[in-house]
N, C-alpha and C. Protein backbone atom coordinates (compact mmCIF):
# COMPACT_ATOMS: atom_id res chain seq x y z
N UNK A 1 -3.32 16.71 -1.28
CA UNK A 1 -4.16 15.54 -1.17
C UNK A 1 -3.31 14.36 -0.70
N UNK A 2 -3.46 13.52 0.19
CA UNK A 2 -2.48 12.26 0.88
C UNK A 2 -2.99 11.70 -0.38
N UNK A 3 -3.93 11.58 -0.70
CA UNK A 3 -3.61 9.87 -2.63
C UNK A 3 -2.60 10.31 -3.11
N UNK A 4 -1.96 11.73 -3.26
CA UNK A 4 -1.43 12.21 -3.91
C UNK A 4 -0.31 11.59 -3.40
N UNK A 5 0.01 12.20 -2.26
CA UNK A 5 1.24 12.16 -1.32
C UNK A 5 1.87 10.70 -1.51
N UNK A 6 0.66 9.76 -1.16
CA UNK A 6 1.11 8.78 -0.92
C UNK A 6 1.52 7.80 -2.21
N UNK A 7 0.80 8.09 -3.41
CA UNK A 7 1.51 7.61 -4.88
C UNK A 7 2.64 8.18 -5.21
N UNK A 8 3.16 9.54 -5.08
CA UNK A 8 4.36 10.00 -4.77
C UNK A 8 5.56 9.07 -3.94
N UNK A 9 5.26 8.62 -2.92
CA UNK A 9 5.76 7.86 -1.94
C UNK A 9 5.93 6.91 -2.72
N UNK A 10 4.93 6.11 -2.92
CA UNK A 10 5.29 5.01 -3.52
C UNK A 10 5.92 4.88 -5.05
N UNK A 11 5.79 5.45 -5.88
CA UNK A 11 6.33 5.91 -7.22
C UNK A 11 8.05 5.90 -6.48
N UNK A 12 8.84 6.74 -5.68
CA UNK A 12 9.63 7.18 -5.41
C UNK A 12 10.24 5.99 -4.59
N UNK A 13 9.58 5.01 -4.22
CA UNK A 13 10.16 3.55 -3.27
C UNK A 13 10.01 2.54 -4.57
N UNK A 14 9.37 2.52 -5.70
CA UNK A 14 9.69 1.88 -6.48
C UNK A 14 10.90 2.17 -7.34
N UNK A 15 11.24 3.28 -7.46
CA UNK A 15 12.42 3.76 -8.05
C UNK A 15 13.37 3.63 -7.55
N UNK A 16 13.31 3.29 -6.24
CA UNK A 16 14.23 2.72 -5.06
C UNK A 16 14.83 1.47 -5.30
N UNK A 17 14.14 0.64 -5.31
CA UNK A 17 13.58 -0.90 -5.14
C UNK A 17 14.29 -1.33 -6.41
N UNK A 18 14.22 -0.59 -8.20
CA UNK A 18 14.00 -1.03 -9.29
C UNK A 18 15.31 -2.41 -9.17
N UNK A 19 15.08 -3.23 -9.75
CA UNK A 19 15.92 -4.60 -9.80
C UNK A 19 16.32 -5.43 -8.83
N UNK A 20 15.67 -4.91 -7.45
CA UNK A 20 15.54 -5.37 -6.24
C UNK A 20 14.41 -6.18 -5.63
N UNK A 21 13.70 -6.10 -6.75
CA UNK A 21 11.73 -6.39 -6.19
C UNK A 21 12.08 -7.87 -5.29
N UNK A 22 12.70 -8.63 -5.63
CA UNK A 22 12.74 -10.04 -5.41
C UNK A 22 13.43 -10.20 -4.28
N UNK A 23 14.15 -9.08 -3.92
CA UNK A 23 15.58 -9.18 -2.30
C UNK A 23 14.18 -9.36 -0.98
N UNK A 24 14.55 -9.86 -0.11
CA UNK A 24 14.03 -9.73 0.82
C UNK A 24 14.13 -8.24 1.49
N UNK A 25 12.91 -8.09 2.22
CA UNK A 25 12.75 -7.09 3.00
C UNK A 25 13.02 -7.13 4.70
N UNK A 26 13.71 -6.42 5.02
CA UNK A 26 14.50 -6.79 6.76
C UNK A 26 13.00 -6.64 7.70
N UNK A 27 11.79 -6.57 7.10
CA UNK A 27 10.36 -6.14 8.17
C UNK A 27 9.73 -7.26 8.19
N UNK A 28 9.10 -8.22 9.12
CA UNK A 28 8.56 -8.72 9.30
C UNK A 28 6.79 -8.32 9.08
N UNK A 29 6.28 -8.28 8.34
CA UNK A 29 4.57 -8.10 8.02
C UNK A 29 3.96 -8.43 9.45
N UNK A 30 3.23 -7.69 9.64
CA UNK A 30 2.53 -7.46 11.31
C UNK A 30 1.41 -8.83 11.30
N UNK A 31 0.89 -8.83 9.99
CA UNK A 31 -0.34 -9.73 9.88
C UNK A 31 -0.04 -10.94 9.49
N UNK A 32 0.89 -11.09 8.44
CA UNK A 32 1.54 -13.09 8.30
C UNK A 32 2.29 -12.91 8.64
N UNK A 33 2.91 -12.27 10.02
CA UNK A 33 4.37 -13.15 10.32
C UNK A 33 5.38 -13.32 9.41
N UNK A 34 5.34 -12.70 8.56
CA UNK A 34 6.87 -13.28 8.01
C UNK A 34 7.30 -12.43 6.87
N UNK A 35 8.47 -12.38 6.51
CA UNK A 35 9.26 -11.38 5.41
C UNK A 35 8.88 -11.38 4.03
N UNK A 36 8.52 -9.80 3.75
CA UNK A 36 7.81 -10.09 2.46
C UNK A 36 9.55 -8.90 1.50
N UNK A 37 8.81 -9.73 0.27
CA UNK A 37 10.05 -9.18 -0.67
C UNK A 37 9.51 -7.52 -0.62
N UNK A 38 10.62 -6.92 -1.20
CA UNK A 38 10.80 -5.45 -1.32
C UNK A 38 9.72 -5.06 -2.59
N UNK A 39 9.50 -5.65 -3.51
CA UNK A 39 8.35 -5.95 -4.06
C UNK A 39 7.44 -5.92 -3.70
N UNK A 40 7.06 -7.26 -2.68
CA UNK A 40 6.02 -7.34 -2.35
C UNK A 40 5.14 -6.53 -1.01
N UNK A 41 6.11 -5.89 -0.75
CA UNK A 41 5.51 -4.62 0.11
C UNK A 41 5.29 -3.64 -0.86
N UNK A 42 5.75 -3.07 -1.59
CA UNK A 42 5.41 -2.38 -2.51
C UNK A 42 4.11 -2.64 -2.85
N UNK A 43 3.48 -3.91 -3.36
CA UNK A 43 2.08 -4.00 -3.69
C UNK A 43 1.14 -4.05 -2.78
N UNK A 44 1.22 -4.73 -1.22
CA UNK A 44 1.36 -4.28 -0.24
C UNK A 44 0.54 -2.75 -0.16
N UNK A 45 1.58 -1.95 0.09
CA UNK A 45 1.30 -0.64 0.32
C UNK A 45 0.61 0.03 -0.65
N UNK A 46 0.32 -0.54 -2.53
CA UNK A 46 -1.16 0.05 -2.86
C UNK A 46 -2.31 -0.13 -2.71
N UNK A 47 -2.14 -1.68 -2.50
CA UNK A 47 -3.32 -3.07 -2.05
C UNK A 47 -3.93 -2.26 -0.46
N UNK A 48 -3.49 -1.80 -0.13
CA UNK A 48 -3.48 -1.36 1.50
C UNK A 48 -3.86 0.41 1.43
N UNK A 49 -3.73 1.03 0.38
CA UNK A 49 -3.91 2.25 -0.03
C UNK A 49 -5.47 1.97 -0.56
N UNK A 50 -5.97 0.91 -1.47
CA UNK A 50 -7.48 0.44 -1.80
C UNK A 50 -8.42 0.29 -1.17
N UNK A 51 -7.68 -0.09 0.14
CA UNK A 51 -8.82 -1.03 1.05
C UNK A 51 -9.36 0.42 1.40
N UNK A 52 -8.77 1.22 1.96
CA UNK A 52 -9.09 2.35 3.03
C UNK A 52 -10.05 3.05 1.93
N UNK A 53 -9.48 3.51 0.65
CA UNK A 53 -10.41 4.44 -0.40
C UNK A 53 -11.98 3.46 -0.74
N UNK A 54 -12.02 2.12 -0.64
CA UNK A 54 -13.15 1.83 -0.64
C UNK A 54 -13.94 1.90 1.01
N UNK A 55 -13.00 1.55 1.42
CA UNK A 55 -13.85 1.98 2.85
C UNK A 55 -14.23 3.49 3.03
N UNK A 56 -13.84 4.16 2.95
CA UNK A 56 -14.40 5.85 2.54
C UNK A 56 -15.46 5.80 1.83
N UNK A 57 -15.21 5.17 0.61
CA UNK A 57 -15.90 5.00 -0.58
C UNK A 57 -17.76 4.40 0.24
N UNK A 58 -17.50 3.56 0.70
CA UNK A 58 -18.51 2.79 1.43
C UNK A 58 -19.54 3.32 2.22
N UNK A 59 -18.45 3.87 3.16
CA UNK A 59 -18.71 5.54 4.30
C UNK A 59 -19.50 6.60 3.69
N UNK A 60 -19.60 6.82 2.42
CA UNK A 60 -19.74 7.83 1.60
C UNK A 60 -20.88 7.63 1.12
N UNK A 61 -21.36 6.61 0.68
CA UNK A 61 -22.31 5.83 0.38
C UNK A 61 -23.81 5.71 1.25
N UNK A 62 -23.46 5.48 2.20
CA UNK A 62 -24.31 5.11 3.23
C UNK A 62 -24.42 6.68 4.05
N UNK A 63 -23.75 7.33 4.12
CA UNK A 63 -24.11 8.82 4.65
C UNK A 63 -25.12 9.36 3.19
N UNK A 64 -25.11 9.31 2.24
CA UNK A 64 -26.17 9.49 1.54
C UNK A 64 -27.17 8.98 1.39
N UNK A 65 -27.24 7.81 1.76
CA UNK A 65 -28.77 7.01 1.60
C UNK A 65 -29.44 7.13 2.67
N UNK A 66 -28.47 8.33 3.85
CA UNK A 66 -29.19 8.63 5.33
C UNK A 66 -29.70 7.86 6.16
């Protein structure tokens, strides 16, 4: 299952990260322009893992109400 995969992923970049959350990150964010902490990609990338499962979620929805 990729939810799977991808909480794996992320579980395993937080274990990375641990006491680092606050360092800057060398990536520039595609959408504000500007450097987010190692942290804050981290939340980032579950915040961004939500959007898509409610959009499915949504998708899913509306194919049943036909």
């Amino acid at each position: 299952m990729l939810l799977g995969k991808s909480r794996r992923s992320m579980a395993q970049s937080a274990a990375a990260i641990a006491g680092h959350e606050t360092d800057p990150c060398p990536l520039d964010h595609p959408l504000i322009g500007t450097r987010l902490t190692c942290g804050e990609w981290l939340l980032f990338c579950g915040v961004h893992d939500l959007m898509h499962l409610e959009q499915l979620h949504d998708l899913l929805n509306r194919g049943a109400r036909g």
